[in-house]
C-alpha atoms as a PDB file:
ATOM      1  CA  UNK A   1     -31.482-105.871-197.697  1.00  0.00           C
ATOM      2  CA  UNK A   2     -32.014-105.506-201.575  1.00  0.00           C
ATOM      3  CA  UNK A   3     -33.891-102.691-203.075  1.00  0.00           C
ATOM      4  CA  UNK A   4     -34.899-104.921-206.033  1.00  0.00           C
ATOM      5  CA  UNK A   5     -34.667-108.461-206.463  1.00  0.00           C
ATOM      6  CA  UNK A   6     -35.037-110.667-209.383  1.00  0.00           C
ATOM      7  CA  UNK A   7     -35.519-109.137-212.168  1.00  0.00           C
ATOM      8  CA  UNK A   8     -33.502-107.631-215.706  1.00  0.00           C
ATOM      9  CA  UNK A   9     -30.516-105.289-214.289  1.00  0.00           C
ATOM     10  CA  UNK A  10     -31.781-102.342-216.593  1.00  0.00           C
ATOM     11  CA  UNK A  11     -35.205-102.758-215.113  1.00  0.00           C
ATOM     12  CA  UNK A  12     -34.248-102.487-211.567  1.00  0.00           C
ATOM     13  CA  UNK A  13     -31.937-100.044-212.034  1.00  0.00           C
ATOM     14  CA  UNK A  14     -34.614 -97.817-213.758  1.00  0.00           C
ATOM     15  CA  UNK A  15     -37.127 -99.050-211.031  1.00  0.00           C
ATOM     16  CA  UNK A  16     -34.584 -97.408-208.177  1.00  0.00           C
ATOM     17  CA  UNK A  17     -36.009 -94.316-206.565  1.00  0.00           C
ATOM     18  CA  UNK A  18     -34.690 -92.437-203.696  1.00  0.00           C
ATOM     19  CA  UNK A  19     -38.074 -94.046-202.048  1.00  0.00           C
ATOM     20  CA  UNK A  20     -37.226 -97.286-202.474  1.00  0.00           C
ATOM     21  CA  UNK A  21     -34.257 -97.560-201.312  1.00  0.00           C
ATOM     22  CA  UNK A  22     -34.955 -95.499-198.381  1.00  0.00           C
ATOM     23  CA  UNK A  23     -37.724 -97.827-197.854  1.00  0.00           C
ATOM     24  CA  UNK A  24     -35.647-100.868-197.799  1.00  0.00           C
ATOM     25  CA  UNK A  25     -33.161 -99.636-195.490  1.00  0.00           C
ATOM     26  CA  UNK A  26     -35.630 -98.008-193.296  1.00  0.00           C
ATOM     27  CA  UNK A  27     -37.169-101.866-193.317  1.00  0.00           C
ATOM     28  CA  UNK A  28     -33.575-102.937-191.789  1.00  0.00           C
ATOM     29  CA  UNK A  29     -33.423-100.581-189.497  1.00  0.00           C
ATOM     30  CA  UNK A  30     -36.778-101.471-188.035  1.00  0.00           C
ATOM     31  CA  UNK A  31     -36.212-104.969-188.465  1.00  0.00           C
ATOM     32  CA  UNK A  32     -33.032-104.819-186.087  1.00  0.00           C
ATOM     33  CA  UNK A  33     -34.331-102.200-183.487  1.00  0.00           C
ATOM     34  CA  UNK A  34     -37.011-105.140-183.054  1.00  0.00           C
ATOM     35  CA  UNK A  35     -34.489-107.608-182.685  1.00  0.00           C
ATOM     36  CA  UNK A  36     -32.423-105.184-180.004  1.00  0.00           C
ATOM     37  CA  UNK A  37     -29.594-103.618-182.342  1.00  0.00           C
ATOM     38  CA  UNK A  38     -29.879-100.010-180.681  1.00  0.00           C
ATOM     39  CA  UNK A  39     -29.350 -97.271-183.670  1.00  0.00           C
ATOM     40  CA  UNK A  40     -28.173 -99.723-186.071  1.00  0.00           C
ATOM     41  CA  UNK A  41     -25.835 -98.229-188.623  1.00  0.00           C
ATOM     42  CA  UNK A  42     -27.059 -98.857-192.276  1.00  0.00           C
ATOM     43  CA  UNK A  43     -24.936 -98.720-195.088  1.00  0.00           C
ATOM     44  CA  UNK A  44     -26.383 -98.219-198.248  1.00  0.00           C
ATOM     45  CA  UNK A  45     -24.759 -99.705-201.647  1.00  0.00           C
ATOM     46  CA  UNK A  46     -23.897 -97.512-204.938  1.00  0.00           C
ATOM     47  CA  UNK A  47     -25.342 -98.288-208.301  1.00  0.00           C
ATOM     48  CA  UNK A  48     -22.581 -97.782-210.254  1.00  0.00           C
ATOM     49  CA  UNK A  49     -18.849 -98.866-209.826  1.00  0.00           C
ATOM     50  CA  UNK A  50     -17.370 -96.698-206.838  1.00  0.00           C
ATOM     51  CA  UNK A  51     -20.957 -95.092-206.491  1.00  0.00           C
ATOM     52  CA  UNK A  52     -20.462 -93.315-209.703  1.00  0.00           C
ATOM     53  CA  UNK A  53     -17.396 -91.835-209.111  1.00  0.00           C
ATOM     54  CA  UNK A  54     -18.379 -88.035-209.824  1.00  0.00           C
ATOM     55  CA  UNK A  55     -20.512 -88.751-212.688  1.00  0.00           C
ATOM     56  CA  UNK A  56     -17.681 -90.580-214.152  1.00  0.00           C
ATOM     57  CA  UNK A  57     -19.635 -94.012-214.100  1.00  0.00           C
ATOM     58  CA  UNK A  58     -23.358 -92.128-214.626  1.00  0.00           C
ATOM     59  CA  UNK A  59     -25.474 -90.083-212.664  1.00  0.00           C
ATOM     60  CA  UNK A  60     -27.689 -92.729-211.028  1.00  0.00           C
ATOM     61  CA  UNK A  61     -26.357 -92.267-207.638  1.00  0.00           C
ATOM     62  CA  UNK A  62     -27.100 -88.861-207.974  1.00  0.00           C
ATOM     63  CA  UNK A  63     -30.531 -88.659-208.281  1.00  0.00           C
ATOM     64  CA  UNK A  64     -30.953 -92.389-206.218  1.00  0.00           C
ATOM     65  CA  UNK A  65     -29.028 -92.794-203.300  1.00  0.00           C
ATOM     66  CA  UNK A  66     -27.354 -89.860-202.569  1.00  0.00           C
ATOM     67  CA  UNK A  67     -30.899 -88.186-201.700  1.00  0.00           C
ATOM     68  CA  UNK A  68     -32.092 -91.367-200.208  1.00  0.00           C
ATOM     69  CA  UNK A  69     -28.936 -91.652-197.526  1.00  0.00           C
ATOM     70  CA  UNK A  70     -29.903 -87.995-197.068  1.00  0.00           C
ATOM     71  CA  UNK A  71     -33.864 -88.718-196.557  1.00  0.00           C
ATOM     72  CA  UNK A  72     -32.601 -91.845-194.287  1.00  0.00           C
ATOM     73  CA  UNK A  73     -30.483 -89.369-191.765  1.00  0.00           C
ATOM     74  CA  UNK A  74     -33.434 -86.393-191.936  1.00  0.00           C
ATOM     75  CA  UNK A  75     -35.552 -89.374-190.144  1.00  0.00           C
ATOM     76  CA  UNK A  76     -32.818 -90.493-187.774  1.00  0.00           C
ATOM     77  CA  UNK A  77     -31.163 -93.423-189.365  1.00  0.00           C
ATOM     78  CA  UNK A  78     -27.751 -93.560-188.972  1.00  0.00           C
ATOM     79  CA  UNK A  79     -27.030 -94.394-192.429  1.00  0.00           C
ATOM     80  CA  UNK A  80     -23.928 -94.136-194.583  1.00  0.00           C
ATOM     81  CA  UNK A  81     -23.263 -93.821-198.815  1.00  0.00           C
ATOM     82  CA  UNK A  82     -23.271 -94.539-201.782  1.00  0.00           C
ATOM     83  CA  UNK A  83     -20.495 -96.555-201.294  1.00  0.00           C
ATOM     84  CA  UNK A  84     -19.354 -98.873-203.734  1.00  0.00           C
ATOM     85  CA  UNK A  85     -19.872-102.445-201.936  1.00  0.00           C
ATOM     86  CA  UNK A  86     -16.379-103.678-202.755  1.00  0.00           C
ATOM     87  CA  UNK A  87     -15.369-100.946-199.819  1.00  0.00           C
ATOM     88  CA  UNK A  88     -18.214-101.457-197.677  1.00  0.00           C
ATOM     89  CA  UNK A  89     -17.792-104.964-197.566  1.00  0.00           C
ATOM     90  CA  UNK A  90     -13.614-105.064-197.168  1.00  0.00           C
ATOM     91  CA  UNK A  91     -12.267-106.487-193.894  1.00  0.00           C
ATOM     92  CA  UNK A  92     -11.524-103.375-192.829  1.00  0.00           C
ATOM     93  CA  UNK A  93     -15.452-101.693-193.370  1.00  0.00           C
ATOM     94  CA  UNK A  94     -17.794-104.547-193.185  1.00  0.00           C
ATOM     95  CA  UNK A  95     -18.265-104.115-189.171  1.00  0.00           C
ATOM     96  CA  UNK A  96     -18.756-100.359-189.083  1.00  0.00           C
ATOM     97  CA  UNK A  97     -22.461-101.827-190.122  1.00  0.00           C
ATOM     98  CA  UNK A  98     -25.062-103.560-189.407  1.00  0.00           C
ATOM     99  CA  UNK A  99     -26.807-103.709-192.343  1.00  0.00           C
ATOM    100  CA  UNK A 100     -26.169-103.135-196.006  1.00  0.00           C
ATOM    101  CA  UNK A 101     -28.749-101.953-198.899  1.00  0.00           C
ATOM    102  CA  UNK A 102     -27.971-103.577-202.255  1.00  0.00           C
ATOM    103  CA  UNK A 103     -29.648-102.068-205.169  1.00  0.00           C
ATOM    104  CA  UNK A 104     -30.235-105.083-207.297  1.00  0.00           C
ATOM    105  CA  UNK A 105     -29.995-108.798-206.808  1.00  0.00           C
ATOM    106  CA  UNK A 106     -26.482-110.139-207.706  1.00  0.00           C
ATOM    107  CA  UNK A 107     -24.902-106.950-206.145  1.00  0.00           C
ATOM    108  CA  UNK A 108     -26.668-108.459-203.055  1.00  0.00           C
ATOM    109  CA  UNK A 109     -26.428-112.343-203.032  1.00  0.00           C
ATOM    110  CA  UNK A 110     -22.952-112.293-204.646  1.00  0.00           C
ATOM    111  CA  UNK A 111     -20.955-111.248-201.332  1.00  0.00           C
ATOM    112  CA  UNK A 112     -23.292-112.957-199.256  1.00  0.00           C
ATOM    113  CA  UNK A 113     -22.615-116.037-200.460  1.00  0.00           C
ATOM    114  CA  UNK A 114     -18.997-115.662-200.961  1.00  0.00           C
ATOM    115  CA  UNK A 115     -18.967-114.859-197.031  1.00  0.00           C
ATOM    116  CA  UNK A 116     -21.261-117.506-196.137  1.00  0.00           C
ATOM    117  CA  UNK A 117     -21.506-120.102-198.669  1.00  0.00           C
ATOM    118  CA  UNK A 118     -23.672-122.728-198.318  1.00  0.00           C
ATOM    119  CA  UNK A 119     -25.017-121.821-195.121  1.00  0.00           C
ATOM    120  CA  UNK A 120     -26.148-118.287-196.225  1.00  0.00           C
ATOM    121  CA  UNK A 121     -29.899-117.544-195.850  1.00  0.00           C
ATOM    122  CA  UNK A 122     -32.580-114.927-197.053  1.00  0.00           C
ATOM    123  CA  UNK A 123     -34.727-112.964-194.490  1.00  0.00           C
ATOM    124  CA  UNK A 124     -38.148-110.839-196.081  1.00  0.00           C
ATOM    125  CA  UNK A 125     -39.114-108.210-193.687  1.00  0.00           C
ATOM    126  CA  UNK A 126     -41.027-105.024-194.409  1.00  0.00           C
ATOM    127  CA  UNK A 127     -44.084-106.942-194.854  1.00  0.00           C
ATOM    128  CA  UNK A 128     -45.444-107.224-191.577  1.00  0.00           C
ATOM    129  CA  UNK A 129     -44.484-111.555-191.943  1.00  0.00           C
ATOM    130  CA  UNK A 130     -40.700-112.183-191.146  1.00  0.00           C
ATOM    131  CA  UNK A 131     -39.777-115.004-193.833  1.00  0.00           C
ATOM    132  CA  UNK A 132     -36.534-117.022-193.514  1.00  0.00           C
ATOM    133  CA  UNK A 133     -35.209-119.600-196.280  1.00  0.00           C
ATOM    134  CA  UNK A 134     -32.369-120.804-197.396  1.00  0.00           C
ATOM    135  CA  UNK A 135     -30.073-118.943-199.799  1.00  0.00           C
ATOM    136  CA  UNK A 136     -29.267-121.145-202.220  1.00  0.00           C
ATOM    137  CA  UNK A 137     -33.141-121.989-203.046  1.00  0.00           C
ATOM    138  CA  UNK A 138     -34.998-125.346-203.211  1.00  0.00           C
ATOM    139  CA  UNK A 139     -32.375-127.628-204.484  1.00  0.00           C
ATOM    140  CA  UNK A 140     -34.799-129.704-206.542  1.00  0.00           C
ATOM    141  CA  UNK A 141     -32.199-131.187-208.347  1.00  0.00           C
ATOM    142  CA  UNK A 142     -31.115-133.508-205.332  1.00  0.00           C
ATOM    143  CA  UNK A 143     -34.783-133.826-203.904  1.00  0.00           C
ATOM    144  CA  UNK A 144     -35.649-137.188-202.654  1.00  0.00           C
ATOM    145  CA  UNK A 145     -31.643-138.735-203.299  1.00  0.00           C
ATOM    146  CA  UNK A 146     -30.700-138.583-200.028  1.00  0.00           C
ATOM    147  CA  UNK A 147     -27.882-136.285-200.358  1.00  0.00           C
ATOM    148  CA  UNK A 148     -29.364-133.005-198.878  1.00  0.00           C
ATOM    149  CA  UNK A 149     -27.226-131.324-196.476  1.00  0.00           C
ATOM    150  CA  UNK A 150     -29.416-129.687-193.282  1.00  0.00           C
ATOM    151  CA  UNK A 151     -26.725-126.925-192.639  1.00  0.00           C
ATOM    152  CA  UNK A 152     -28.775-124.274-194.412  1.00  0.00           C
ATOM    153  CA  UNK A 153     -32.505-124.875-193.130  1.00  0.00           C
ATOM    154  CA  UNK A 154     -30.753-125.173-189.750  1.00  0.00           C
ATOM    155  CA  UNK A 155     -29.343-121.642-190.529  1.00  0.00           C
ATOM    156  CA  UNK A 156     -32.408-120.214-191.725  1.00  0.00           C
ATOM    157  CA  UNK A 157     -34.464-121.206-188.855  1.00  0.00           C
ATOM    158  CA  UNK A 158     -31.997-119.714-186.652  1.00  0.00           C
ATOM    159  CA  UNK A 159     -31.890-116.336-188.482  1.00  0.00           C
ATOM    160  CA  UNK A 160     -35.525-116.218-187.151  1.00  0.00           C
ATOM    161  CA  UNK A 161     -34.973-117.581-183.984  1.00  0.00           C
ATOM    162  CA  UNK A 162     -38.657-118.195-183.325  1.00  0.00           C
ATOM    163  CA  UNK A 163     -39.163-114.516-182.679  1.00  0.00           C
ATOM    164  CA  UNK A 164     -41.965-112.714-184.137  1.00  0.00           C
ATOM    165  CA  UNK A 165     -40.925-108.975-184.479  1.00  0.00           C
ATOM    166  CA  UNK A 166     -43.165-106.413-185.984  1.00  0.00           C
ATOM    167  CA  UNK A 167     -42.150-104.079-188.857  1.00  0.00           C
ATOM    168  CA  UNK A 168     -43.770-101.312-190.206  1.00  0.00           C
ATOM    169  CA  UNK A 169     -44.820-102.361-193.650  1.00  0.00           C
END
């Protein structure tokens, strides 16, 4: 789940309130109670390298995710961070979750698509519509040469599964 998406880095970042990002995870959480995940475990990303280390890499974790993580478990989400996603995301982490709040777009899609490449897909929920495409985006440079490989509309469709599961918005 991303707390921002496409946009300047400096202009998410200063777009990132404890809200948000509470919003966004609370969004996964709902998402995969609907989809039978009982008390998924949500673990939210850092801003900063090694979630700020202190204050040694800024503040922003501070006043973003630290209360937000806080806000999350007042409510009854079993969430865990700031945690810088290189940890979160190791071998030895990445199951301990469910889910995963990024705070900004590459921080999100960079992993993902390391982990699934081609066959990675997007999922919008939080809306009250549950959206699937693919990850990689239209591909308009290879429309209508015959080369297009089905892998990753196949995946997408799948993500959805032909359920329709409701989310708060």
């Amino acid at each position: 789940m991303h707390a921002t998406l496409h946009e300047r880095l400096g202009d998410a970042i200063a777009r990132l309130t404890p809200e948000l990002v509470a919003a966004a995870a609370s969004a996964a959480a709902a998402y995969l109670e609907g989809a039978g995940v009982v008390s998924p475990r949500i673990g939210v990303f850092g801003i900063n390298p090694h979630a700020g280390e202190g204050g040694l890499f800024g503040r922003d974790d501070d006043r973003v995710t630290v209360p937000a993580v806080a806000a999350l478990r007042e409510r009854g989400t079993d969430a865990a961070g700031p945690l810088g996603a290189d940890l979160m995301l190791g071998p030895d982490r990445r199951s301990e979750f469910d889910a995963f709040v990024a705070m900004y777009h590459d921080q999100g899609h960079v992993p993902i698509k390391l982990l699934a490449g081609r066959t990675a897909s997007a999922l919008t929920v939080g809306a009250g519509l549950i959206f699937s495409s693919v990850g990689h985006g239209a591909a308009f440079d290879i429309a209508g040469r015959g080369v297009a490989d089905p892998d990753a509309v196949l995946c997408a469709v799948r993500l959805v599964g032909g359920r329709h599961v409701e989310v708060p918005a």
